[in-house]
Protein backbone atom coordinates (compact mmCIF):
# COMPACT_ATOMS: atom_id res chain seq x y z
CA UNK A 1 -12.15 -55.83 11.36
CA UNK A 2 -9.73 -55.39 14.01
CA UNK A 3 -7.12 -54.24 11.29
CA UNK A 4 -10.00 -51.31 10.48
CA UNK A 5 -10.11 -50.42 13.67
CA UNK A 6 -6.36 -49.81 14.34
CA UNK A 7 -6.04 -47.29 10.82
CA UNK A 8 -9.49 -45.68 12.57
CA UNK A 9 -7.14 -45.17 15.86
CA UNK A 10 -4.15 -44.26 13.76
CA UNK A 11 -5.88 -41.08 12.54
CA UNK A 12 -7.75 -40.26 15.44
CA UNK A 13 -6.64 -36.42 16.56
CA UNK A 14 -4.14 -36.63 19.11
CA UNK A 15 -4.58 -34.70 22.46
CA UNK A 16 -1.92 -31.36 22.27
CA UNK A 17 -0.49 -29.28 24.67
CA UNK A 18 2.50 -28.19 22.71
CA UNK A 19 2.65 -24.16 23.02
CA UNK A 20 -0.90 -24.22 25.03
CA UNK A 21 0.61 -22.67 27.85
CA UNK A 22 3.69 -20.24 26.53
CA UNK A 23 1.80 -17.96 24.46
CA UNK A 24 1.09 -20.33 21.49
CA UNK A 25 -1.68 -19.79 18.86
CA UNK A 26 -4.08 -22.34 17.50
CA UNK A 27 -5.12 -21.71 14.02
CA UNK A 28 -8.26 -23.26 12.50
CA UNK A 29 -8.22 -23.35 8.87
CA UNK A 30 -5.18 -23.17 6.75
CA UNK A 31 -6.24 -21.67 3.38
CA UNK A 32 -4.70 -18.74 2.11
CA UNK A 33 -5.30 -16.29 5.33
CA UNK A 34 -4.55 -18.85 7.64
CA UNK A 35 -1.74 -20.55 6.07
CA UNK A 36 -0.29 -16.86 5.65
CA UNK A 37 -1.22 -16.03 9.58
CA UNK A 38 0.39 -18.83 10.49
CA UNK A 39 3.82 -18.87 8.56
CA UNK A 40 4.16 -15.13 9.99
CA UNK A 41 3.57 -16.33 13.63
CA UNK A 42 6.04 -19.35 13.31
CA UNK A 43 8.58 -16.52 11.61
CA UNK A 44 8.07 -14.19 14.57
CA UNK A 45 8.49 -17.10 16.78
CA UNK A 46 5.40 -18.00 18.57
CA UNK A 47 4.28 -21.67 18.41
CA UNK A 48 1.33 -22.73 16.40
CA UNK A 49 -0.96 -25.72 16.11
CA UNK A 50 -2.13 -25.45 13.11
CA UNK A 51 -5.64 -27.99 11.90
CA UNK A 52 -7.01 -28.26 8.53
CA UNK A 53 -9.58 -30.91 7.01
CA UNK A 54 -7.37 -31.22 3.97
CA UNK A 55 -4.61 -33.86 4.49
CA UNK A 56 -3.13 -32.46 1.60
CA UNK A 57 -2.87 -28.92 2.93
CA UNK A 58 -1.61 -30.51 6.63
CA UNK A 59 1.33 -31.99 4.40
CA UNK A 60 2.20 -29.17 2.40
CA UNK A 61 2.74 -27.29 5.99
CA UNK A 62 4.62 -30.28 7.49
CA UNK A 63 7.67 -28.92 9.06
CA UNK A 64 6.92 -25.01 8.46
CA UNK A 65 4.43 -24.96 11.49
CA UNK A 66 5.17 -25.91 14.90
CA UNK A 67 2.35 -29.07 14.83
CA UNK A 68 0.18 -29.32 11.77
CA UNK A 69 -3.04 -31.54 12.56
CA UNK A 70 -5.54 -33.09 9.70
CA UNK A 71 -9.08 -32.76 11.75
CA UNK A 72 -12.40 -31.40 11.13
CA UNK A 73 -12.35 -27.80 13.07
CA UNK A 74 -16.07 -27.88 13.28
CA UNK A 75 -16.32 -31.30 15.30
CA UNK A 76 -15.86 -30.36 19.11
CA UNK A 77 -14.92 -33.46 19.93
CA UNK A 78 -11.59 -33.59 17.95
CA UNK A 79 -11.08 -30.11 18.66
CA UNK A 80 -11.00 -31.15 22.70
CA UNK A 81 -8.48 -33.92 22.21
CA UNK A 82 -6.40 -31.55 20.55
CA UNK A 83 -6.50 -29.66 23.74
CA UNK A 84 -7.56 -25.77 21.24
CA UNK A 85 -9.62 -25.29 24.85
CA UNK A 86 -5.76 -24.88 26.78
CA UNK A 87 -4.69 -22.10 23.96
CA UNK A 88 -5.28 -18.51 25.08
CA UNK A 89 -5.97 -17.54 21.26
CA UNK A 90 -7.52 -19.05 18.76
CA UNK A 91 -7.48 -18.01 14.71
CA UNK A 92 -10.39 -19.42 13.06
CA UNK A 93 -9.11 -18.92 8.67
CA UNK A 94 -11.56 -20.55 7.71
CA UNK A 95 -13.65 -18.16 5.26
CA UNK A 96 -15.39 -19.06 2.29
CA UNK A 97 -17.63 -21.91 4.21
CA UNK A 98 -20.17 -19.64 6.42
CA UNK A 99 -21.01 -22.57 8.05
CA UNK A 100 -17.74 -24.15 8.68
CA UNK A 101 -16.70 -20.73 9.85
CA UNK A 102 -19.68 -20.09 12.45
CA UNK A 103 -18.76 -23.74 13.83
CA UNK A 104 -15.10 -23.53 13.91
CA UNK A 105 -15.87 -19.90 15.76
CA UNK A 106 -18.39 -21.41 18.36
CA UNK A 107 -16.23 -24.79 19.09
CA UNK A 108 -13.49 -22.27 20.14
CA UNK A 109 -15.37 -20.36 22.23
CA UNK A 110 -17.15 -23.52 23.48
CA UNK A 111 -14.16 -24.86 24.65
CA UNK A 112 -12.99 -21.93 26.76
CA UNK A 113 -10.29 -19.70 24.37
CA UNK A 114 -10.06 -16.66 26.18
CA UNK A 115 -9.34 -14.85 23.03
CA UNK A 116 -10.73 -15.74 19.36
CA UNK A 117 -9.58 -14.30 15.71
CA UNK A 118 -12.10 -14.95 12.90
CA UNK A 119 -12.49 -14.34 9.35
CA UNK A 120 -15.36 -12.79 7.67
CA UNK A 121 -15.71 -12.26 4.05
CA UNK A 122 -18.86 -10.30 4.32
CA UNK A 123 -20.32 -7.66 6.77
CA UNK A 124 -23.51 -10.38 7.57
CA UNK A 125 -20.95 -12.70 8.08
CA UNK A 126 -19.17 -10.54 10.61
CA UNK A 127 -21.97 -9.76 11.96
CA UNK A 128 -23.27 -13.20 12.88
CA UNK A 129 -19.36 -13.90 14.57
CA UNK A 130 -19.46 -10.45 16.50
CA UNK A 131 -23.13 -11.65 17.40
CA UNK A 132 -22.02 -15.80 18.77
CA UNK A 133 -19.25 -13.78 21.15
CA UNK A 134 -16.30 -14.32 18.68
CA UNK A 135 -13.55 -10.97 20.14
CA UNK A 136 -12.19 -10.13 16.85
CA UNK A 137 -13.38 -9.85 13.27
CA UNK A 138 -11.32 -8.80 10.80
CA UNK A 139 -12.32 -8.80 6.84
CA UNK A 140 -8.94 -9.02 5.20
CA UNK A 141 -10.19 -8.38 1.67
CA UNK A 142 -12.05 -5.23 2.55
CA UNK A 143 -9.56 -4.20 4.76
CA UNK A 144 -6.83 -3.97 2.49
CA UNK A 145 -9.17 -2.85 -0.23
CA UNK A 146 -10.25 0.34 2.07
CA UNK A 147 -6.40 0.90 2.57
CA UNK A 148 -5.39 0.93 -0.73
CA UNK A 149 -8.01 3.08 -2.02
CA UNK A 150 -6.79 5.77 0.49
CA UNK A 151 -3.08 5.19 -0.88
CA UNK A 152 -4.34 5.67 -4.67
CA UNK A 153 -6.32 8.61 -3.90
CA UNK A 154 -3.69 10.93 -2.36
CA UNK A 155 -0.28 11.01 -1.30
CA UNK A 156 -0.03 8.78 1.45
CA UNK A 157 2.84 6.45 1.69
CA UNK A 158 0.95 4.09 3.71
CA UNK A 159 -2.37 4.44 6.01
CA UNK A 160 -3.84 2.35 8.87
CA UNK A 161 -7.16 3.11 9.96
CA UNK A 162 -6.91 2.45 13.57
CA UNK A 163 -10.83 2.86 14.64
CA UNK A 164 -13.95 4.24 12.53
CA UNK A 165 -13.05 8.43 11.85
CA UNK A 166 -9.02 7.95 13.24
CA UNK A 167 -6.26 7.31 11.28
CA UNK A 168 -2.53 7.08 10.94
CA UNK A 169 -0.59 7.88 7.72
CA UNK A 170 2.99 7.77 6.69
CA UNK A 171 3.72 10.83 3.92
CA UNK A 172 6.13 13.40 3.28
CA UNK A 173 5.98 16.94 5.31
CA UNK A 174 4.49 20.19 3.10
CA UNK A 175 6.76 22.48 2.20
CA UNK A 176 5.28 25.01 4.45
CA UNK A 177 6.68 23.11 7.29
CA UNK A 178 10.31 22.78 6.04
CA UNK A 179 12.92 24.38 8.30
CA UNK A 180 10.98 25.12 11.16
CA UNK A 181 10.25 23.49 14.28
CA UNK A 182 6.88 21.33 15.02
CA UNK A 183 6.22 24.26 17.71
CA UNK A 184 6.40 26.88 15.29
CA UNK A 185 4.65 25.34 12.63
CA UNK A 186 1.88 24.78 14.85
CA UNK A 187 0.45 21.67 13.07
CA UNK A 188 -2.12 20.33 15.80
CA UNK A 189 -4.00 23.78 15.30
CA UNK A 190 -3.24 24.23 12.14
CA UNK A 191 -4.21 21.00 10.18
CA UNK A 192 -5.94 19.27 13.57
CA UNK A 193 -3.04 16.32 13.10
CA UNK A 194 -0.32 15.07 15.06
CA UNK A 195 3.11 14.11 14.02
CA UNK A 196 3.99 11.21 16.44
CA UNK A 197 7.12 9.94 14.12
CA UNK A 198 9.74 10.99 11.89
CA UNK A 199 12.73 9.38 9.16
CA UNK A 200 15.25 11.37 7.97
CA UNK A 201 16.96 10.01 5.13
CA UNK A 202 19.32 7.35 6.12
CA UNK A 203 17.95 6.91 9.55
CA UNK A 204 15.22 5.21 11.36
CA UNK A 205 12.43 6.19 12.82
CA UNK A 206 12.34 7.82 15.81
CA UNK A 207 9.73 9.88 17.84
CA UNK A 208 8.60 13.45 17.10
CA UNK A 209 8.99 15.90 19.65
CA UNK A 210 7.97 19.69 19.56
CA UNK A 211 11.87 20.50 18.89
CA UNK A 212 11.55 18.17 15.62
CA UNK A 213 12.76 20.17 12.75
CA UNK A 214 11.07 18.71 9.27
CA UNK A 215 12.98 18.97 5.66
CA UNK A 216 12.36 17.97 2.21
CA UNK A 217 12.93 14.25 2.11
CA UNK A 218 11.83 13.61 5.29
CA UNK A 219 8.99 11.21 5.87
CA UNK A 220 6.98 11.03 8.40
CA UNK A 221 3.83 9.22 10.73
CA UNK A 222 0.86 11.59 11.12
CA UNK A 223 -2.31 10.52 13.63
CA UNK A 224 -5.84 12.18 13.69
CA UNK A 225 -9.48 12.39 12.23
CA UNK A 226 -9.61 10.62 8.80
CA UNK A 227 -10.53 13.75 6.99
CA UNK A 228 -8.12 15.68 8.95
CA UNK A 229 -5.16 13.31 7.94
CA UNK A 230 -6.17 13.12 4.55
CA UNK A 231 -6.32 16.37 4.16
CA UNK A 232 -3.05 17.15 5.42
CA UNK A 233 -1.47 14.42 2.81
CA UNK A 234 -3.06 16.16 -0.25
CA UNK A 235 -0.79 19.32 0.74
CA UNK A 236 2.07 17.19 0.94
């Protein structure tokens, strides 16, 4: 008995404070979004506690991740002595378990993260995180799905749909607006767009201004209404 009791203790969740307080993240769930999320935090430098259920996954992530911690994200309890409650965000990967999800979501908000990241992987589930208080909701899937459709579709070189109806694209300038000046070509009235950015072969990118003279080759970053910018990219 008493030897059952000390393995019990032995993988009991430990209480954490590591990167609570500087800016760390706390990720809940580590399949394929969150193990992805998580990597690029750690890469960009920002601590992260990351908990899974799966010992195996914990392992695979041992050393990659700032702390890696086996524990069931949906059991407050555990998720208290691991201290999620001191992180100001919280990333909750966990996706194709609706229930598991909704829990995970509603422990971290339970315990007091200022600032919670979920995964939906439907627009019912989405709705039902927006609906429990959850911040943010993003749908990676659709997302990306939505973005690439725009890039197949035209001649976009990339496009972020920043809020519902506004956009930003990267594409090349029409050849009505080679050699001349963003003043003279009068874009904004023109074409209803904005050019906010601009590469010139072999250099970076640097702000627009109304001075900006466009040629062939360059490439630039155009803002505006969805139809407006996608518009404007067809011409290109």
């Amino acid at each position: 008995m008493a030897r059952n009791k000390h393995r019990a203790e032995e993988h009991r969740p430990r209480r954490h404070r590591h990167g609570a307080a500087d800016g760390g993240v706390v990720v809940l769930g580590l399949g394929r979004f969150g193990k992805s999320l998580a990597l690029e935090l750690v890469a960009e430098g920002t601590e992260v506690l990351g908990v899974d259920a799966d010992p195996r996954i914990v392992q695979s992530l041992s050393g990659r991740l700032t702390h890696v911690v086996t524990a069931d994200t949906t059991n407050e309890e555990a998720m208290r002595q691991l201290s999620v409650g001191d992180f100001e965000r919280a990333v909750v990967g966990v996706g194709n378990d609706l229930e598991a999800s909704i829990l995970s979501a509603s422990v971290a908000l339970n315990l007091g993260v200022p600032m919670v990241w979920a995964k939906a992987i439907s627009q019912a589930h989405a709705r039902i995180l927006t609906q429990i208080g959850v911040h943010h909701v993003v749908r990676p899937e659709h997302d990306m799905g939505k973005r690439v459709a725009h890039l197949v579709r035209g001649r976009m070189l990339d496009y972020i749909e920043i809020d519902d109806g506004y956009a930003m694209v990267k594409t090349t300038p029409p050849a009505a607006m080679h050699g001349t000046s963003l003043a003279e070509s009068d874009v904004r009235r023109r074409w209803g767009v904005t050019v906010v950015g601009v590469k010139s072969p072999g250099a970076a990118f640097t702000y627009a201004t109304p001075e900006t003279v466009l040629v062939a080759g360059d490439v630039i970053v155009v803002s505006g209404a969805r139809q407006d910018v996608e518009r404007f990219s067809d011409m290109c």
